[in-house]
PDB file of N, CA and C in Angstrom:
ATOM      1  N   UNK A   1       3.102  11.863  17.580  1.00  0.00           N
ATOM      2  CA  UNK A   1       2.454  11.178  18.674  1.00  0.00           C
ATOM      3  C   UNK A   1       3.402  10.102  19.186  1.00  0.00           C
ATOM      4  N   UNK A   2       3.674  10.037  20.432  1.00  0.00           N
ATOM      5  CA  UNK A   2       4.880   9.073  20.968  1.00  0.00           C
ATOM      6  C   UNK A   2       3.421   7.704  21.470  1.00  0.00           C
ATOM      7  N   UNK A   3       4.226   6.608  21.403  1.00  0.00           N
ATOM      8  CA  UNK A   3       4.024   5.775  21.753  1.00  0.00           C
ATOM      9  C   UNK A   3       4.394   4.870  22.838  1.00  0.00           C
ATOM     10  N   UNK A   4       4.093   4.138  23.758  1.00  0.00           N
ATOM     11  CA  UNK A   4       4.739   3.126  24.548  1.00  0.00           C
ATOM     12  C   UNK A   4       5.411   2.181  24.250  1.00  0.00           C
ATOM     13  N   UNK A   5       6.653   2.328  24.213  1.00  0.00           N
ATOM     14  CA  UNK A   5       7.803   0.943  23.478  1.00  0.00           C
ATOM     15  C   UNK A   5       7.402  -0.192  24.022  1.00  0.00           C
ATOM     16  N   UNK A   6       7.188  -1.207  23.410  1.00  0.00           N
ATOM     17  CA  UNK A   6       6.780  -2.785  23.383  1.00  0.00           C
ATOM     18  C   UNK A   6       8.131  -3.464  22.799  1.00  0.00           C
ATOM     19  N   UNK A   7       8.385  -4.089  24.369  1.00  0.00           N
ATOM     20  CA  UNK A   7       9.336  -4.669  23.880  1.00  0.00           C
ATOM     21  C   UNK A   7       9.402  -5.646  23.022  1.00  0.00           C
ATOM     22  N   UNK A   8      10.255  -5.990  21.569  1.00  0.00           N
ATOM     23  CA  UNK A   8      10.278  -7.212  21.101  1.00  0.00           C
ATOM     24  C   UNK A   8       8.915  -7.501  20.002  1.00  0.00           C
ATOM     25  N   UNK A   9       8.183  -6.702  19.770  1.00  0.00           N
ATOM     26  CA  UNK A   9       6.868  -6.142  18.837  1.00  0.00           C
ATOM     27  C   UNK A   9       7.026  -5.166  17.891  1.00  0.00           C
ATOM     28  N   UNK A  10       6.789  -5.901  16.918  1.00  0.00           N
ATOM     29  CA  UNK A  10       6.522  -4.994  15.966  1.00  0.00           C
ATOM     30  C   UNK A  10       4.612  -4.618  15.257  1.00  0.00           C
ATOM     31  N   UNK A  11       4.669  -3.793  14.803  1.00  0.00           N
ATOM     32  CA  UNK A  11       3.689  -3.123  14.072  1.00  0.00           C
ATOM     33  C   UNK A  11       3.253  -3.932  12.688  1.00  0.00           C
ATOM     34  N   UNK A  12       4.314  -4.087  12.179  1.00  0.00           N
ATOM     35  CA  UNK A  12       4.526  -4.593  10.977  1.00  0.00           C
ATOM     36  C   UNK A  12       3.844  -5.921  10.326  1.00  0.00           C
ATOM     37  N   UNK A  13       2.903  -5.914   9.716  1.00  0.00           N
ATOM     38  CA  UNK A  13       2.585  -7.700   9.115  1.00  0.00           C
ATOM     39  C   UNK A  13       2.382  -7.750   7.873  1.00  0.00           C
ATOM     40  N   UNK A  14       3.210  -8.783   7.265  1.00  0.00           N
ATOM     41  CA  UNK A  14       3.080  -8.950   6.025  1.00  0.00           C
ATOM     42  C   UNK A  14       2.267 -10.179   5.565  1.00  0.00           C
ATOM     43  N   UNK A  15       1.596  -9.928   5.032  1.00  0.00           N
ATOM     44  CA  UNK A  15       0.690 -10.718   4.214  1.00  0.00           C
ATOM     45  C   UNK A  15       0.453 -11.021   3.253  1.00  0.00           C
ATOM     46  N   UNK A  16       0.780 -12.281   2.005  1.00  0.00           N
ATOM     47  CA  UNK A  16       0.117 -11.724   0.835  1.00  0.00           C
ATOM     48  C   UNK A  16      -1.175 -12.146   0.791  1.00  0.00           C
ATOM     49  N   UNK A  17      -1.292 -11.121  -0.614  1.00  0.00           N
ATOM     50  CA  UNK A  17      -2.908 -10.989  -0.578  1.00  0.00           C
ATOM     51  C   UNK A  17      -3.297 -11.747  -2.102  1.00  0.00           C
ATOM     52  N   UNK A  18      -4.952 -12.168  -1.917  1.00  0.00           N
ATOM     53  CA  UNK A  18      -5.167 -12.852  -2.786  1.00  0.00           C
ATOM     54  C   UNK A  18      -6.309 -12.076  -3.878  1.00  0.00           C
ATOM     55  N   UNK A  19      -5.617 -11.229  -4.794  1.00  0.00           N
ATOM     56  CA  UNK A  19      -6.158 -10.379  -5.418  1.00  0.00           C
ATOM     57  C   UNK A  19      -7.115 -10.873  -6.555  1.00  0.00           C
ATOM     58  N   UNK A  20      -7.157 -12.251  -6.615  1.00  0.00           N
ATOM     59  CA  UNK A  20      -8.113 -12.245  -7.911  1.00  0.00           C
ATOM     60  C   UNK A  20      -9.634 -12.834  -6.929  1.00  0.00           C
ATOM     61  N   UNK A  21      -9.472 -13.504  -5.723  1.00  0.00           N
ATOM     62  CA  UNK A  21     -10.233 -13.698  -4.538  1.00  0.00           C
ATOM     63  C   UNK A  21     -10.797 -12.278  -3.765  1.00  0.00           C
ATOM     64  N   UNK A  22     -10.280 -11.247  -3.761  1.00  0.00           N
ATOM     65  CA  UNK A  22     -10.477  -9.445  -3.247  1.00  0.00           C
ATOM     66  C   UNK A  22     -11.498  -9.197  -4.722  1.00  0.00           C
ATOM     67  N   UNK A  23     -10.941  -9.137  -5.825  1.00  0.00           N
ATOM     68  CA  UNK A  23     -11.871  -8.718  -7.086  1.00  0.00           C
ATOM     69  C   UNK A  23     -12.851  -9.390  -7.519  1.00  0.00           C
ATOM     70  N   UNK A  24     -13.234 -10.653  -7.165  1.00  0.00           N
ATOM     71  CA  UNK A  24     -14.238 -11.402  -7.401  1.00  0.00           C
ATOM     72  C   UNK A  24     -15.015 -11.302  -5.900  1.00  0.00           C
ATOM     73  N   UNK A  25     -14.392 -11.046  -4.535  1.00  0.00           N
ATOM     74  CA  UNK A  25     -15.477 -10.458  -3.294  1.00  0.00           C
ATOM     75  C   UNK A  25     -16.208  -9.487  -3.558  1.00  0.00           C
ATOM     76  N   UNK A  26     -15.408  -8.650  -4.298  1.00  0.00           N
ATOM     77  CA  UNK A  26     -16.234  -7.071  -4.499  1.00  0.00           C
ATOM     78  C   UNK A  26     -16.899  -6.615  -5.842  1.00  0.00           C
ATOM     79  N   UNK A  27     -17.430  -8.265  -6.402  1.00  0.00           N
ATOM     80  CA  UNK A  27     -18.314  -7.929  -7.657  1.00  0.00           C
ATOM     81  C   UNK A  27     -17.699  -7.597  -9.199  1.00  0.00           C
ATOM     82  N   UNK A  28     -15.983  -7.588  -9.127  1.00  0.00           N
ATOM     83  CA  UNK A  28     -15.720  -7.320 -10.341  1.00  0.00           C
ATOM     84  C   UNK A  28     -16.159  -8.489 -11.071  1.00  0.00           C
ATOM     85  N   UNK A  29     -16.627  -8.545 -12.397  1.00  0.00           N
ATOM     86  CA  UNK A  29     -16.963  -9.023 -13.429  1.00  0.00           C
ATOM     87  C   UNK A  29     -16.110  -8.250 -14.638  1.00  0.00           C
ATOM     88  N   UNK A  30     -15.148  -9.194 -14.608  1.00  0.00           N
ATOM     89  CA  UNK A  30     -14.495  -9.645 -15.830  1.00  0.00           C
ATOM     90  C   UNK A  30     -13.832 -11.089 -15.997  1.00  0.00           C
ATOM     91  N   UNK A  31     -13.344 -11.308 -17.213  1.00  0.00           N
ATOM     92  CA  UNK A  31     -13.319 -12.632 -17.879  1.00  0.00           C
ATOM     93  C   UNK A  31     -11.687 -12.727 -17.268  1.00  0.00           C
ATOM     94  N   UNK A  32     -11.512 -14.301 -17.324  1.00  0.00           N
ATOM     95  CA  UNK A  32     -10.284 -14.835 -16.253  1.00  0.00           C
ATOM     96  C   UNK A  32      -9.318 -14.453 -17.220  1.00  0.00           C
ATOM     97  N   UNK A  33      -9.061 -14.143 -18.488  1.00  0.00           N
ATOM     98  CA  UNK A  33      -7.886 -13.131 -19.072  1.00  0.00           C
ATOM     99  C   UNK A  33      -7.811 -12.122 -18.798  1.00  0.00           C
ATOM    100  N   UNK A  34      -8.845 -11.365 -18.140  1.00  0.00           N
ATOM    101  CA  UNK A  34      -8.470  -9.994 -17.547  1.00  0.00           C
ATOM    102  C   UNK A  34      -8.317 -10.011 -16.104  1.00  0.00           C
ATOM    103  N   UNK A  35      -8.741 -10.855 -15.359  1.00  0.00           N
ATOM    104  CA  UNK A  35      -8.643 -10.933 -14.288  1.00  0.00           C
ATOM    105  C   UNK A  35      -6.979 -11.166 -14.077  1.00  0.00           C
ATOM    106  N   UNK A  36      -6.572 -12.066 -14.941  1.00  0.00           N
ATOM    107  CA  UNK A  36      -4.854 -12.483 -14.837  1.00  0.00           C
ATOM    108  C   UNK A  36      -4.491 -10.874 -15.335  1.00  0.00           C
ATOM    109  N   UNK A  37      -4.605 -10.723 -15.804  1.00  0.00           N
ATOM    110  CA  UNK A  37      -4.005  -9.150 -16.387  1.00  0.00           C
ATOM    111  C   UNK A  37      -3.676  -8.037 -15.368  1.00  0.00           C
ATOM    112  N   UNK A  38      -4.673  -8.238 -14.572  1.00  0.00           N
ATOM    113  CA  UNK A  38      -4.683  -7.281 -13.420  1.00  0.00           C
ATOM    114  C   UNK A  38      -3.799  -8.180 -12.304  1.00  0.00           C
ATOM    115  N   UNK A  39      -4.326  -9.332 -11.870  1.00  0.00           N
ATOM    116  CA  UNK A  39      -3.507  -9.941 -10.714  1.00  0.00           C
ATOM    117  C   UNK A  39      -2.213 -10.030 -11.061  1.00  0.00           C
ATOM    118  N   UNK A  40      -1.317 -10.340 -12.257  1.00  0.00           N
ATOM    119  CA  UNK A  40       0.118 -10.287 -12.478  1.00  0.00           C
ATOM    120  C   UNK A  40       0.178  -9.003 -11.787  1.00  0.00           C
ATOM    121  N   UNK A  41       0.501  -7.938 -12.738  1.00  0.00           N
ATOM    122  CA  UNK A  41       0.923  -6.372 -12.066  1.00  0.00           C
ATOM    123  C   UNK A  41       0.592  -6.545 -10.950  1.00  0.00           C
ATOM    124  N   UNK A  42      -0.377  -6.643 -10.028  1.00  0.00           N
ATOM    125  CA  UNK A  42      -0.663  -6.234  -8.098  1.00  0.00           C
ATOM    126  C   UNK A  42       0.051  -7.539  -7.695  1.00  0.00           C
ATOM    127  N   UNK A  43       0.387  -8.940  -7.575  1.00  0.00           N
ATOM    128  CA  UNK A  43       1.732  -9.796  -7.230  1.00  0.00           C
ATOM    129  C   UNK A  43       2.690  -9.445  -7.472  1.00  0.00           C
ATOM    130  N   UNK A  44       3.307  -8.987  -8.812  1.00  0.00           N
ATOM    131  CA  UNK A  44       4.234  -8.451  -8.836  1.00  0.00           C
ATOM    132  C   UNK A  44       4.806  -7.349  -8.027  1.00  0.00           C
ATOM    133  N   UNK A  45       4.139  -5.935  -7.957  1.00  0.00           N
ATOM    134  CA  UNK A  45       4.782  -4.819  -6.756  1.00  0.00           C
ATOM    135  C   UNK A  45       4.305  -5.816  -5.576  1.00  0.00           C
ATOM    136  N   UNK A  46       3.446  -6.565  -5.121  1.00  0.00           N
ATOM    137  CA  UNK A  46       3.279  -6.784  -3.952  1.00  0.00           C
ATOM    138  C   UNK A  46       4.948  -7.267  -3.473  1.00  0.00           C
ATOM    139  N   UNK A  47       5.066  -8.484  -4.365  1.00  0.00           N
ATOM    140  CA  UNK A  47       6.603  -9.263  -4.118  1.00  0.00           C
ATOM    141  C   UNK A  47       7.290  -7.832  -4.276  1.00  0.00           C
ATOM    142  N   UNK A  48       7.538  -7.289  -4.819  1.00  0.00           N
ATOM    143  CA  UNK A  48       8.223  -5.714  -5.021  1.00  0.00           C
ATOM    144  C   UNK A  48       8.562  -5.204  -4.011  1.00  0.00           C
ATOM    145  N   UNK A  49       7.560  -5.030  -3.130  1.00  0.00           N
ATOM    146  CA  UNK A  49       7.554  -4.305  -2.062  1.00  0.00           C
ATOM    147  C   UNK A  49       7.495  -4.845  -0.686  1.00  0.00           C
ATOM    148  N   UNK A  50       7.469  -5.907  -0.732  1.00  0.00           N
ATOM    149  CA  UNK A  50       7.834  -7.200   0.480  1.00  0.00           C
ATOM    150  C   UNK A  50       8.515  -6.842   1.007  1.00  0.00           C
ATOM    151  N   UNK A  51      10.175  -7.229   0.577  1.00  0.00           N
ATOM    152  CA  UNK A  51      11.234  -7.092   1.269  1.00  0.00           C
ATOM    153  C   UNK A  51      11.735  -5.533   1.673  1.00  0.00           C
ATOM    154  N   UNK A  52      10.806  -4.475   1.179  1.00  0.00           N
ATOM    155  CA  UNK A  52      10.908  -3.182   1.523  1.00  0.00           C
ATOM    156  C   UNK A  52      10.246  -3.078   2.773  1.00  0.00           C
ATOM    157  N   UNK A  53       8.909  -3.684   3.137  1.00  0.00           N
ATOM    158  CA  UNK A  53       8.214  -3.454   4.365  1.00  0.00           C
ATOM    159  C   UNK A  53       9.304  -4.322   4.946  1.00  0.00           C
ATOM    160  N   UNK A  54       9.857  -5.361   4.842  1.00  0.00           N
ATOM    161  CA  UNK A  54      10.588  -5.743   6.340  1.00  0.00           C
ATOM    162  C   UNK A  54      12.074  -4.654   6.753  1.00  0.00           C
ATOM    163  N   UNK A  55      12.487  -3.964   5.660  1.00  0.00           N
ATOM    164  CA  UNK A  55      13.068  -2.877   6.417  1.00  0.00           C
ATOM    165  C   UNK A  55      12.842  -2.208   7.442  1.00  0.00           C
ATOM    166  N   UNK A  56      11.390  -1.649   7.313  1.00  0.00           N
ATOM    167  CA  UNK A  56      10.848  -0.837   7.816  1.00  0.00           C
ATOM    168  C   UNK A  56      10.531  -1.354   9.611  1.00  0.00           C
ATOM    169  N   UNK A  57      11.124  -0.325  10.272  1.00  0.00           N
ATOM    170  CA  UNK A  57      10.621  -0.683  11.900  1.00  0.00           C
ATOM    171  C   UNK A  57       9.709   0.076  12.635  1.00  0.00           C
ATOM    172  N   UNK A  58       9.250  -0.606  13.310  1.00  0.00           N
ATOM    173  CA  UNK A  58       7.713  -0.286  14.344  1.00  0.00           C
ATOM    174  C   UNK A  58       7.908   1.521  14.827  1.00  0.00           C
ATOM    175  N   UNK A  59       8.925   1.768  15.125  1.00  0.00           N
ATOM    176  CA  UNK A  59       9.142   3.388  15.373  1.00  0.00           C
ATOM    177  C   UNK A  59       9.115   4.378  14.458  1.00  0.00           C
ATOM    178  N   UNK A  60       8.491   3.766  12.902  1.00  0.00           N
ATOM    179  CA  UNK A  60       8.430   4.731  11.963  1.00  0.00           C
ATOM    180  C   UNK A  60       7.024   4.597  11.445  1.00  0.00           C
ATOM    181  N   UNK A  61       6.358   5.916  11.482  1.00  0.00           N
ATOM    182  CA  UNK A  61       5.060   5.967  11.361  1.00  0.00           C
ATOM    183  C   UNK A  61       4.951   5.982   9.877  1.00  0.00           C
ATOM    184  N   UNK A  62       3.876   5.590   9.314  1.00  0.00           N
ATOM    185  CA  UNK A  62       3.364   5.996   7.756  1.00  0.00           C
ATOM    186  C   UNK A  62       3.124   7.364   7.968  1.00  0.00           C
ATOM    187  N   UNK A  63       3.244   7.829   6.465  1.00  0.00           N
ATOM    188  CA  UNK A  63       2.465   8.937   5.503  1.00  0.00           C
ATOM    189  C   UNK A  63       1.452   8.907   5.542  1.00  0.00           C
ATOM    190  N   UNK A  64       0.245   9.582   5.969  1.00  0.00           N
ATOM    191  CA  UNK A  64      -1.057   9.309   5.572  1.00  0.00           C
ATOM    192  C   UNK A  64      -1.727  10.166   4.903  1.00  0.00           C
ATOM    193  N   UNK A  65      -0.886  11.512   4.608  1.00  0.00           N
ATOM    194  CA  UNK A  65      -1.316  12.572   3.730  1.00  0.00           C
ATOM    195  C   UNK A  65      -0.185  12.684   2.490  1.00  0.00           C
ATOM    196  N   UNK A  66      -1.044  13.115   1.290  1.00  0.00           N
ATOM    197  CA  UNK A  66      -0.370  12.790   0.306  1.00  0.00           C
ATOM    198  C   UNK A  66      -0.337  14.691  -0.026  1.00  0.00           C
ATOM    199  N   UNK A  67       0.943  15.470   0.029  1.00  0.00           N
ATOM    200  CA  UNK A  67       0.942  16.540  -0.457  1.00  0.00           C
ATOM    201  C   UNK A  67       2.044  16.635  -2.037  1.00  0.00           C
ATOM    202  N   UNK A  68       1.080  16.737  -3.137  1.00  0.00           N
ATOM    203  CA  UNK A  68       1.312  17.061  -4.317  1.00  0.00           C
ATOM    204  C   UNK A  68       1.823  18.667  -4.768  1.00  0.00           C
ATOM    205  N   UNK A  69       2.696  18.765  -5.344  1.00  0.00           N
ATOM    206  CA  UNK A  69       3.089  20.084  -6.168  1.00  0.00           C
ATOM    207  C   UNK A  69       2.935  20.281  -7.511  1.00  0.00           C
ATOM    208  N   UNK A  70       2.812  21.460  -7.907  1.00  0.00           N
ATOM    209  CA  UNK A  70       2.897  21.658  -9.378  1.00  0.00           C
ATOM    210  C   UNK A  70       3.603  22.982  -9.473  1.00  0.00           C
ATOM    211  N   UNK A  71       4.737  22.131 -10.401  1.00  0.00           N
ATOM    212  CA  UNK A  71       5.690  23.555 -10.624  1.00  0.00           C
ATOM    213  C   UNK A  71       5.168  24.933 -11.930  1.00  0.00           C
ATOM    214  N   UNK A  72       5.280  25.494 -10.985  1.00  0.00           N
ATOM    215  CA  UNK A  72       5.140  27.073 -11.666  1.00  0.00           C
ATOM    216  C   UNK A  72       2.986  27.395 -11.067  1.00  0.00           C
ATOM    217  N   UNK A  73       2.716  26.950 -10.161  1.00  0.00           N
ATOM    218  CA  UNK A  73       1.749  26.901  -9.596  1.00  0.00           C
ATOM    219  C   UNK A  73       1.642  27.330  -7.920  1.00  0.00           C
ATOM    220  N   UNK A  74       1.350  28.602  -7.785  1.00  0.00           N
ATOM    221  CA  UNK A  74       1.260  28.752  -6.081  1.00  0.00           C
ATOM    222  C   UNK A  74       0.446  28.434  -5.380  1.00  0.00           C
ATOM    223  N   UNK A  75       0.840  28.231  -4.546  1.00  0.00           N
ATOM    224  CA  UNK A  75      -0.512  27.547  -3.545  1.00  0.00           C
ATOM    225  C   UNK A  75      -1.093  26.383  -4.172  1.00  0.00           C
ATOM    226  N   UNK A  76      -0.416  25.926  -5.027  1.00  0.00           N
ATOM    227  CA  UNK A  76      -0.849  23.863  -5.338  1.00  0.00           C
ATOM    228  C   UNK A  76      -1.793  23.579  -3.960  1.00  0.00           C
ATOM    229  N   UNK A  77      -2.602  22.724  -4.358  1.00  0.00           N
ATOM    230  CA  UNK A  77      -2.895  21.593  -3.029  1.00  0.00           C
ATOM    231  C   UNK A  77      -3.259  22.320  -1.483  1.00  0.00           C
ATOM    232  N   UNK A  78      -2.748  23.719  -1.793  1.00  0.00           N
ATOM    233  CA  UNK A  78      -3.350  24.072  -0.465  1.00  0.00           C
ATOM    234  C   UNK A  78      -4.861  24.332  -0.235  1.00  0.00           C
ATOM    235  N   UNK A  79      -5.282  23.928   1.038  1.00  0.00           N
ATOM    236  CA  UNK A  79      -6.791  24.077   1.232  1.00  0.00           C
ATOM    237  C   UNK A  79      -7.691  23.102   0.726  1.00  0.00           C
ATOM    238  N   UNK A  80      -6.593  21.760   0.901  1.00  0.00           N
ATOM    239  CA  UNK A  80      -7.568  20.982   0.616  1.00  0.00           C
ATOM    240  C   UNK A  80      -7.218  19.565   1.935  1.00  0.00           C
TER     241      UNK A  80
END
């Protein structure tokens, strides 16, 4: 799908996110040692993957389908 070039715009916004504030919006109940347990790992790739999204430019679309294989398997994943 082509788009209309905008000049000087990008697509792109980075944000961080406040994951132990997201898991306590949506009802998780667990204790603030597990809550840190989980928020380390998701800050961590987030910072991970930061400076990878600012590579990325407005003329390159995402993936939005995920096609999986399995070797020695025909027709994997098809028909779905």
């Amino acid at each position: 799908m082509e788009r209309a070039p905008q000049a000087g715009r990008s697509g792109i916004v980075v944000v961080m996110k406040d994951w132990a504030g997201i898991a306590q919006a949506n009802g998780l109940t667990v204790s603030a040692g597990e809550l840190d347990g989980i928020v380390g790992p998701l800050a961590a790739l987030e910072e991970t993957f930061r400076p990878l999204v600012k590579q990325l430019t407005a003329d390159r679309e995402p993936d939005l389908e995920l096609h999986l294989s399995v070797e020695g398997v025909d027709g994997a994943g098809e028909g779905e």
